[in-house]
N, C-alpha and C. Protein backbone atom coordinates (compact mmCIF):
# COMPACT_ATOMS: atom_id res chain seq x y z
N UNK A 1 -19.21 -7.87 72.32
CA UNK A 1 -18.64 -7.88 71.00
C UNK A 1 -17.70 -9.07 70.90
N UNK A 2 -17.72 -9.88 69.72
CA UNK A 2 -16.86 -11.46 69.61
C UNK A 2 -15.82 -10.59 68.72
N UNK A 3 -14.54 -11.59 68.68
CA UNK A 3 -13.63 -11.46 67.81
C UNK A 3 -14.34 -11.57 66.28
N UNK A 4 -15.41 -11.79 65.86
CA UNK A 4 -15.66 -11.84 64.40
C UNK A 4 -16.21 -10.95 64.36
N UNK A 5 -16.40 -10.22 64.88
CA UNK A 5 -17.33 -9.07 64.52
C UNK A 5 -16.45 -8.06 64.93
N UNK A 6 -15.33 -7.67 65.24
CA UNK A 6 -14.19 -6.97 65.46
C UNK A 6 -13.43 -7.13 64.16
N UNK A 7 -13.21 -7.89 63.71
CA UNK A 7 -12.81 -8.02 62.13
C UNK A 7 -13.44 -8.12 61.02
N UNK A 8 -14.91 -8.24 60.89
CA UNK A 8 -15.77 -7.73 59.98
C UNK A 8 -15.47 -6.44 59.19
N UNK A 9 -15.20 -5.29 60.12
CA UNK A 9 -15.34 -3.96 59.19
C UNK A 9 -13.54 -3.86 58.56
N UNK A 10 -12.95 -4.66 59.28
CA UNK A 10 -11.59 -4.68 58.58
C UNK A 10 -11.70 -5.21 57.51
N UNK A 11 -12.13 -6.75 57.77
CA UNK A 11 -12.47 -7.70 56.24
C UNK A 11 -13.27 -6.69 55.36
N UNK A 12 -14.37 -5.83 55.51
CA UNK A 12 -14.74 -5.05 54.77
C UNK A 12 -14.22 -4.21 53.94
N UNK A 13 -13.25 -3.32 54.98
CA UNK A 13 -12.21 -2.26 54.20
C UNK A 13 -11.69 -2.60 53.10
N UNK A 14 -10.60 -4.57 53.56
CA UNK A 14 -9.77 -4.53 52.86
C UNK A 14 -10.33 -5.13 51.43
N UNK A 15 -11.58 -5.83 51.44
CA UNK A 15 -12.60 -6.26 50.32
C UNK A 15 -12.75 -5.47 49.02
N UNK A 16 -12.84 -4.02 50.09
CA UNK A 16 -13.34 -2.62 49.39
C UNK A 16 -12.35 -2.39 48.69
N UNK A 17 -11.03 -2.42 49.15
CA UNK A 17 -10.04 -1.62 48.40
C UNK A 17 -9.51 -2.55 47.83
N UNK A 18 -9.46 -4.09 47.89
CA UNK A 18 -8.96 -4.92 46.85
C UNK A 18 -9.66 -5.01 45.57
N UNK A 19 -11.34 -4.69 45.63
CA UNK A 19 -12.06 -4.37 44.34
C UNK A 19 -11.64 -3.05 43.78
N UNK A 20 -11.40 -1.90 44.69
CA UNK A 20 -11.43 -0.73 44.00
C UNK A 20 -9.74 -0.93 43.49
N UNK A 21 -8.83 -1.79 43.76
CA UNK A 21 -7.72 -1.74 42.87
C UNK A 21 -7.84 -2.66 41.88
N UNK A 22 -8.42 -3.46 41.85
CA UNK A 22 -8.90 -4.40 40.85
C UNK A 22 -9.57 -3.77 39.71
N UNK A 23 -10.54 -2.21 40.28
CA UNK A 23 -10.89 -1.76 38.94
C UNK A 23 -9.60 -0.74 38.44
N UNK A 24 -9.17 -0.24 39.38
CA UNK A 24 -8.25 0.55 38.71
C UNK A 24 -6.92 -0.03 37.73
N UNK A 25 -7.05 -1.06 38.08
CA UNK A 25 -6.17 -2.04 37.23
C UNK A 25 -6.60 -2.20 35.98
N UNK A 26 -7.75 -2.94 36.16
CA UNK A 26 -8.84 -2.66 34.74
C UNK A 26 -9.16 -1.60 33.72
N UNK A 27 -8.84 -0.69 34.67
CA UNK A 27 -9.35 0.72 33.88
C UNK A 27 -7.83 1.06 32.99
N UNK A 28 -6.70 0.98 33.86
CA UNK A 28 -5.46 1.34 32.89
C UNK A 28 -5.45 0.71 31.95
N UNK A 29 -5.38 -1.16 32.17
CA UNK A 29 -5.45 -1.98 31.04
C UNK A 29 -6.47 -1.60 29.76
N UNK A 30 -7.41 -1.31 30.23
CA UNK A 30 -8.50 -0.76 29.40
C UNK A 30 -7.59 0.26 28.54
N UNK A 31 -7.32 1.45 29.10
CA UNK A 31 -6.66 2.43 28.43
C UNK A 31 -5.53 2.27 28.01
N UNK A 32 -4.59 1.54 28.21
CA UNK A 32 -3.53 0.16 27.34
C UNK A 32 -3.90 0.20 25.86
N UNK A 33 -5.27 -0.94 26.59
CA UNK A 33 -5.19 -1.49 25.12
C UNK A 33 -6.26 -0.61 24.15
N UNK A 34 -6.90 0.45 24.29
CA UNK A 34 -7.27 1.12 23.70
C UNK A 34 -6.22 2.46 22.79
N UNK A 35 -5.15 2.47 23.77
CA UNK A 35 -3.78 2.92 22.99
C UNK A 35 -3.50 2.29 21.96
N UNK A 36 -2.69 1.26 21.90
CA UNK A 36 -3.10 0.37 21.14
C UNK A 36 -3.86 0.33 19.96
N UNK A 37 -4.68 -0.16 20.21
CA UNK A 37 -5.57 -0.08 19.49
C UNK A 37 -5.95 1.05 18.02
N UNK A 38 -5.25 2.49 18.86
CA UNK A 38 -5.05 3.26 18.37
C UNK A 38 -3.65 3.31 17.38
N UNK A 39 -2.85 2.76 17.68
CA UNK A 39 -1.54 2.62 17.20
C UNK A 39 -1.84 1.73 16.20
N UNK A 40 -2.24 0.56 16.50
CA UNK A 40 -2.38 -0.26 15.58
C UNK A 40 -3.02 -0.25 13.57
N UNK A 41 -4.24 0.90 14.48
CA UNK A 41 -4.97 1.23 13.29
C UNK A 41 -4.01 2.68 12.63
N UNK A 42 -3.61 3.60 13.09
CA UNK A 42 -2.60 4.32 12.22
C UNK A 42 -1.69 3.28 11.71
N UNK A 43 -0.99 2.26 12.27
CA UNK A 43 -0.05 1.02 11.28
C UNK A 43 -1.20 0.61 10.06
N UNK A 44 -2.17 0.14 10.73
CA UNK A 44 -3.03 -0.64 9.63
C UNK A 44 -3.12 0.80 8.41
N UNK A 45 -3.59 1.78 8.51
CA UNK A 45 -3.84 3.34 7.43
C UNK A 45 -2.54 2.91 6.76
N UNK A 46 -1.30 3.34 7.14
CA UNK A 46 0.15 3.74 6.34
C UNK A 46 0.27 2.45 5.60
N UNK A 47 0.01 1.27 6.40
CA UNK A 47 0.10 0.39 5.14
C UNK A 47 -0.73 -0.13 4.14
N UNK A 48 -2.37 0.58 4.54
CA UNK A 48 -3.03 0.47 3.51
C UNK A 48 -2.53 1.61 2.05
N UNK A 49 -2.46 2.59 2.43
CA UNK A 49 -1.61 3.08 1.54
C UNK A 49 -0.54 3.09 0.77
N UNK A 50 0.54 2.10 1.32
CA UNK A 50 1.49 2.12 0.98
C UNK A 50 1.30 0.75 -0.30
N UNK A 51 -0.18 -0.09 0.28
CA UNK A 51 -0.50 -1.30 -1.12
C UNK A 51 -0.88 -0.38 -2.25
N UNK A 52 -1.62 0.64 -1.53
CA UNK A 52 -2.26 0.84 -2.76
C UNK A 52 -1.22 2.13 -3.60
N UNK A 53 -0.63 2.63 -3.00
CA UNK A 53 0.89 3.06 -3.95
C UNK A 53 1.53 2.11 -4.71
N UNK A 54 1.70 0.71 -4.01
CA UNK A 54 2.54 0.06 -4.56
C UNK A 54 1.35 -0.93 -5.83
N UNK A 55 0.66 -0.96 -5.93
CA UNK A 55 -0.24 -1.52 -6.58
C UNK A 55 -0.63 -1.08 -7.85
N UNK A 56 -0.89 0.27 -7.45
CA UNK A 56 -0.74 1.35 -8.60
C UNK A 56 0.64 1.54 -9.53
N UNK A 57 2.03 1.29 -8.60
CA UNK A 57 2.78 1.09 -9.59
C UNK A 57 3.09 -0.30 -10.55
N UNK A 58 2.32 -1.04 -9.66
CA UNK A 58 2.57 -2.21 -10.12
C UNK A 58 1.58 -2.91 -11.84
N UNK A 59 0.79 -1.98 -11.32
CA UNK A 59 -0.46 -1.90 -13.05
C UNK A 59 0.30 -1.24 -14.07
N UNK A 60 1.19 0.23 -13.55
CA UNK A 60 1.66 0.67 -14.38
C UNK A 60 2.58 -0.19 -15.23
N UNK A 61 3.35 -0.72 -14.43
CA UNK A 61 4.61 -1.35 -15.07
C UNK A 61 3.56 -2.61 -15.67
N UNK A 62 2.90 -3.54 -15.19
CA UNK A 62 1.93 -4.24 -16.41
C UNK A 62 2.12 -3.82 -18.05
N UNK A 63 1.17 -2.24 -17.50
CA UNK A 63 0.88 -1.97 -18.24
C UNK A 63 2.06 -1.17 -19.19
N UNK A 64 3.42 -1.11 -18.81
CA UNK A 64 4.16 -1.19 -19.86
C UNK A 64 4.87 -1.77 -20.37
N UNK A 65 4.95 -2.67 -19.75
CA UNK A 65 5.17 -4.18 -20.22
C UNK A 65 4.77 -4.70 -21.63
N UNK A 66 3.52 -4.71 -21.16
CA UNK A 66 2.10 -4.94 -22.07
C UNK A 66 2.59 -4.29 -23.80
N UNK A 67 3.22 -2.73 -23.14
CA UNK A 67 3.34 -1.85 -24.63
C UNK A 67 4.35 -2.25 -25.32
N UNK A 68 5.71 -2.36 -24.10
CA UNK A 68 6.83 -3.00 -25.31
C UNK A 68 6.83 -4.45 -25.50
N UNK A 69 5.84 -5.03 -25.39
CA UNK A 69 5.23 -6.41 -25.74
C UNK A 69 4.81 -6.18 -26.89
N UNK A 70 3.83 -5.18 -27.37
CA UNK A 70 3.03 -5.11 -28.37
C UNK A 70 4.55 -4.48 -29.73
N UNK A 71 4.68 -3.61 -28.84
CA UNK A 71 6.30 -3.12 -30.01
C UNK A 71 7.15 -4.12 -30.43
N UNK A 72 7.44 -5.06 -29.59
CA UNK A 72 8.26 -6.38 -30.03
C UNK A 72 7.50 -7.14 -30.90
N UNK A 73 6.05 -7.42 -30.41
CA UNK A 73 5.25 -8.37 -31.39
C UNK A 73 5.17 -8.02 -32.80
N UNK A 74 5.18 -6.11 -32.90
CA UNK A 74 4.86 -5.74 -34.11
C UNK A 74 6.20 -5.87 -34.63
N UNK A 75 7.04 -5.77 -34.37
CA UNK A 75 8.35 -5.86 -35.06
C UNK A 75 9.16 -7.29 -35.38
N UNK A 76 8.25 -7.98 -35.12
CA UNK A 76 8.58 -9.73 -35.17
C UNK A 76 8.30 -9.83 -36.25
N UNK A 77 6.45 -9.32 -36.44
CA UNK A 77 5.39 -9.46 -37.63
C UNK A 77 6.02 -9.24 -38.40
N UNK A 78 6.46 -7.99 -39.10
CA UNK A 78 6.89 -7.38 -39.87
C UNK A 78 8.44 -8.08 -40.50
N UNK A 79 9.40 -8.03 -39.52
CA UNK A 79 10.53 -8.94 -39.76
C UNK A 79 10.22 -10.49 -40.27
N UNK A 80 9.49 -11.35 -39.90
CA UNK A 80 9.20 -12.37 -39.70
C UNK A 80 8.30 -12.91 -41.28
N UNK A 81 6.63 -12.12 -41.34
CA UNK A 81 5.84 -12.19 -42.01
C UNK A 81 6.17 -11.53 -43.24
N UNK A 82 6.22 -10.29 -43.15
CA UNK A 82 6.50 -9.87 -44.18
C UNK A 82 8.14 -9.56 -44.64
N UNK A 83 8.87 -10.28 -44.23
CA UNK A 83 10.41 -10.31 -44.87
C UNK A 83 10.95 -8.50 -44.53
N UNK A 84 10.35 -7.55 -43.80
CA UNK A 84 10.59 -6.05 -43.60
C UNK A 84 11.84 -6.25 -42.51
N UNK A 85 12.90 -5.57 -42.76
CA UNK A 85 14.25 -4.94 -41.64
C UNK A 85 14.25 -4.08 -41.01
N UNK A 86 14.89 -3.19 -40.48
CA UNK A 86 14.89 -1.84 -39.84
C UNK A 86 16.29 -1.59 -41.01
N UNK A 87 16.36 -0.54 -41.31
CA UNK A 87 17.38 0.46 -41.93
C UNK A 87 19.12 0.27 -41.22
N UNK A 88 19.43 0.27 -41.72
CA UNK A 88 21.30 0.22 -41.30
C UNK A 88 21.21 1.52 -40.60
N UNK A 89 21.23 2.21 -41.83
CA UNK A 89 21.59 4.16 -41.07
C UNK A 89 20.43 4.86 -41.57
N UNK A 90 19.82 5.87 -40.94
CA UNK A 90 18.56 6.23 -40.89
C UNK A 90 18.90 8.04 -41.15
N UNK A 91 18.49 8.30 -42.84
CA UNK A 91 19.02 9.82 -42.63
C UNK A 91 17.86 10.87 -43.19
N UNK A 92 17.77 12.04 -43.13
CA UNK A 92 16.67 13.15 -43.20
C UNK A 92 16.62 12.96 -45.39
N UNK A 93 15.43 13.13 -46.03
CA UNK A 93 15.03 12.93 -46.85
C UNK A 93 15.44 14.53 -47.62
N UNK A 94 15.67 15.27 -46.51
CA UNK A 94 15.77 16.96 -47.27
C UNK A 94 14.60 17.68 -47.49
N UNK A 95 14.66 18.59 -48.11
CA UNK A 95 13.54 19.44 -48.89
C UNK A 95 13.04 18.52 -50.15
N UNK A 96 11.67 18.48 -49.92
CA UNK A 96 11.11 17.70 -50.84
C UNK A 96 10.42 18.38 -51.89
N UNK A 97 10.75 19.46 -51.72
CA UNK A 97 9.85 20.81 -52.66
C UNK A 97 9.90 20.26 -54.45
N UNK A 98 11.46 20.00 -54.65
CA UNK A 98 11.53 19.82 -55.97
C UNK A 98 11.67 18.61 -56.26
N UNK A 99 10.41 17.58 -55.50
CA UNK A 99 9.77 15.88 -55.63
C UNK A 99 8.61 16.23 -56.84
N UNK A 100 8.80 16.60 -57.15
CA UNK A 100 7.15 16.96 -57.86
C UNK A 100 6.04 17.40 -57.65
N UNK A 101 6.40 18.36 -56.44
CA UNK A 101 5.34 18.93 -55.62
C UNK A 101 5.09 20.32 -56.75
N UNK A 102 3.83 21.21 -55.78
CA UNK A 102 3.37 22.09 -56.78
C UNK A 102 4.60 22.89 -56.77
N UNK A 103 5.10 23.70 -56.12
CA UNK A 103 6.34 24.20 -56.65
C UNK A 103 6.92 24.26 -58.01
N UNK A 104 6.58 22.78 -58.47
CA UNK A 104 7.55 22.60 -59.77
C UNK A 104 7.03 23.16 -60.85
């Protein structure tokens, strides 16, 4: 028996167990980044939601924008085009029974 062949099954062992920690290394990392991965995509969900909350409010307010846009425009028209004001003091007309309605 030579000295190289006396250290063969050692070189073997330690071959063996430097691959088999090499996978086990692999395998955690693996399960790392598959954590991860997992984390990531619940972040990615909450903030897809949270556009589309905020998106939705964001049409709303457009869209009321849009309305007291149209209320201002109409009240320009009117002031503007046709010479019309709004009222100083604004008061109830009463019972209109005795306007010339059938009543009378």
């Amino acid at each position: 028996m030579t000295a190289d062949s006396a250290k063969s099954p050692w070189r073997l062992a330690l071959l063996c167990a430097l691959a088999l920690g090499v996978c086990v290394l692999l395998g955690v990392e693996a399960s790392r980044a598959s954590q991860e991965m997992r984390s990531l995509h619940g972040e990615l969900q909450s903030q897809r939601i949270q556009h589309d909350r905020l998106l939705a409010e964001h049409s709303r307010l457009l869209l009321e924008r849009a309305a007291l846009a149209s209320h201002r425009s109409v009240d320009l028209l009117a002031e503007q085009q046709l010479g019309m004001r709004f009222p100083q003091t604004v008061g109830s007309l009463g019972d209109r029974r005795g306007l010339g309605g059938k009543g009378d």
